[in-house]
C-alpha atoms as a PDB file:
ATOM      1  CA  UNK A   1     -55.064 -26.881  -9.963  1.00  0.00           C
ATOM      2  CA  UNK A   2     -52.183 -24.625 -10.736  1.00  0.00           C
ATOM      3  CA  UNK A   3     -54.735 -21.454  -9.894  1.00  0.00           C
ATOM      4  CA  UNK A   4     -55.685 -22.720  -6.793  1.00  0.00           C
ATOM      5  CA  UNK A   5     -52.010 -23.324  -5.388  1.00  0.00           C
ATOM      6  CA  UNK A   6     -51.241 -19.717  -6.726  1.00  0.00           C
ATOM      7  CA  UNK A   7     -54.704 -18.628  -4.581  1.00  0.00           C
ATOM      8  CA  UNK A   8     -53.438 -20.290  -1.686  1.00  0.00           C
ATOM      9  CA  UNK A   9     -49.810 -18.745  -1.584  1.00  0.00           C
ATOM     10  CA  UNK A  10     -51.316 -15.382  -2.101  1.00  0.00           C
ATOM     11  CA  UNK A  11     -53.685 -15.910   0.903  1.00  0.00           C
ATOM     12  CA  UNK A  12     -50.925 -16.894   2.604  1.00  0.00           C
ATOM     13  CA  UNK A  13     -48.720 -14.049   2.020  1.00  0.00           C
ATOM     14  CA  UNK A  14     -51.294 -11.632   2.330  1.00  0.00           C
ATOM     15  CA  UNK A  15     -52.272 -13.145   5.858  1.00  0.00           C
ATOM     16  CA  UNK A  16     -48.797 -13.926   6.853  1.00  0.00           C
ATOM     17  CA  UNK A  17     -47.724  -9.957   6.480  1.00  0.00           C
ATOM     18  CA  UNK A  18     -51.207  -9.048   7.974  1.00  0.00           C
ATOM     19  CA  UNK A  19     -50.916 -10.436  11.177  1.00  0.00           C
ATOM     20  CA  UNK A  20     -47.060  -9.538  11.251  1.00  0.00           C
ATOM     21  CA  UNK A  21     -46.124 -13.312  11.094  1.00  0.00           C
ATOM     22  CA  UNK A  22     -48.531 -14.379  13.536  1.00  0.00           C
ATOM     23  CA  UNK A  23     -50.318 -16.617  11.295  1.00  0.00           C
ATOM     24  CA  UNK A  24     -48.392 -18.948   8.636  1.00  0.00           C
ATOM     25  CA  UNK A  25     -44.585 -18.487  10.079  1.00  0.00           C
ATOM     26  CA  UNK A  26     -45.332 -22.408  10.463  1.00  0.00           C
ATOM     27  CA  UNK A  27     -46.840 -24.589   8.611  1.00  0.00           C
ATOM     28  CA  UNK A  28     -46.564 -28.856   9.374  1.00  0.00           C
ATOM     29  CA  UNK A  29     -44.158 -28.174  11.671  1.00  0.00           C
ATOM     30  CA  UNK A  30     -41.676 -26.566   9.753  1.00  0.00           C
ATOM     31  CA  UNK A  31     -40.643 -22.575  10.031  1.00  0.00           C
ATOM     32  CA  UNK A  32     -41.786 -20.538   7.508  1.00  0.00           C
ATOM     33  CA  UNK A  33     -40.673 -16.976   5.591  1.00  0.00           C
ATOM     34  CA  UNK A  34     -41.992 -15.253   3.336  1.00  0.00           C
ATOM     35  CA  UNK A  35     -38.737 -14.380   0.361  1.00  0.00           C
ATOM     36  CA  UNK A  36     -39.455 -11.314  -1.713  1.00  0.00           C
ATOM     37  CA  UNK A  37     -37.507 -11.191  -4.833  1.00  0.00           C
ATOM     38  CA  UNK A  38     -37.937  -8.512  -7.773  1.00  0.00           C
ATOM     39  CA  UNK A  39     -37.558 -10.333 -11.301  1.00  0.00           C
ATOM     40  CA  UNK A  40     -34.507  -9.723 -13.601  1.00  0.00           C
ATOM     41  CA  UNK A  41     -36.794  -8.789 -16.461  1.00  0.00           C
ATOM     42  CA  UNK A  42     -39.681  -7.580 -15.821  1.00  0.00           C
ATOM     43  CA  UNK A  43     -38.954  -5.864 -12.275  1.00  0.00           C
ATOM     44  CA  UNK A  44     -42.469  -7.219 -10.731  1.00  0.00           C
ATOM     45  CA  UNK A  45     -42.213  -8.138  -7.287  1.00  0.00           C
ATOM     46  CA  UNK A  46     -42.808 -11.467  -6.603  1.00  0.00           C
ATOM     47  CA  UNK A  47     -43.355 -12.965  -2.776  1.00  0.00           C
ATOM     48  CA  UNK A  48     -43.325 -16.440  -1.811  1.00  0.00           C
ATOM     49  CA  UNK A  49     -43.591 -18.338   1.427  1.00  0.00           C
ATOM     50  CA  UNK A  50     -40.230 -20.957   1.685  1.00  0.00           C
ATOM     51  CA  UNK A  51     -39.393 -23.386   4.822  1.00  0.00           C
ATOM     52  CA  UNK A  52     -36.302 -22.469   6.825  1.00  0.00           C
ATOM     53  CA  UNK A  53     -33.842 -24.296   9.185  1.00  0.00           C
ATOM     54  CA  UNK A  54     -31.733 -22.871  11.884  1.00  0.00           C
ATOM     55  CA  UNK A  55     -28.622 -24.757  11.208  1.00  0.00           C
ATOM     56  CA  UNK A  56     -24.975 -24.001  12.222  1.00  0.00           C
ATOM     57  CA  UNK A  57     -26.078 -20.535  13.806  1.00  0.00           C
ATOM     58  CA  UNK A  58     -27.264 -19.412  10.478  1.00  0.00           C
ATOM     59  CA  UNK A  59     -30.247 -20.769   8.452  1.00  0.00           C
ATOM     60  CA  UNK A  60     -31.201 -23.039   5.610  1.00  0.00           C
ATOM     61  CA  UNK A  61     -33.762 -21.970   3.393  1.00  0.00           C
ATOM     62  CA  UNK A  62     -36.074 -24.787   1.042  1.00  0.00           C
ATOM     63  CA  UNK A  63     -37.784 -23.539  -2.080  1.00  0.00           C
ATOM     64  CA  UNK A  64     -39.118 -26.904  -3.094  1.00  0.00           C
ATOM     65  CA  UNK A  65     -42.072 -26.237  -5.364  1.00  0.00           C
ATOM     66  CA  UNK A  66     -44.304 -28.843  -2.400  1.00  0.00           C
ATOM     67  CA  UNK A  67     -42.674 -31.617  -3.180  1.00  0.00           C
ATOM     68  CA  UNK A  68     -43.205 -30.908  -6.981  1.00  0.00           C
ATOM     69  CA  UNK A  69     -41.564 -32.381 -10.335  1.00  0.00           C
ATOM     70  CA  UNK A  70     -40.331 -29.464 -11.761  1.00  0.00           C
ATOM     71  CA  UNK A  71     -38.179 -26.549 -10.269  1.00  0.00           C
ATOM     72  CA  UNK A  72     -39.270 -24.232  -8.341  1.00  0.00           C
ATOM     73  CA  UNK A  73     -39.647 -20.029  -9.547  1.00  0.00           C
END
């Protein structure tokens, strides 16, 4: 299960940046980003699609592992 979710966010980003936002900026009717971080260690780039809110004239952003048990990266 874990390799398909990780298949599916990669589709995602790769689509996402492919069609300049055009296609996943939204997903169930919330906004989505995609956050590129570099890690502390090992300096890979990692990419991730999160859900944002507009809130207060600045934005929320949601890293919630779908709803998960455990924390997301």
């Amino acid at each position: 299960m874990k390799f398909l979710l990780k298949l599916f966010i990669g589709f995602h980003v790769f689509m996402y940046r492919l069609t300049g936002g055009k296609f996943g900026s939204e997903m169930r009717g919330f906004k989505v980003l995609i956050l590129t971080t570099k890690g502390r260690k090992s300096g890979k780039i990692f990419s991730s699609p999160v859900g944002y809110f507009e809130r207060d004239g600045g934005y929320l952003i949601s890293a919630s592992n779908g709803g998960g048990a455990s924390h997301p990266s």
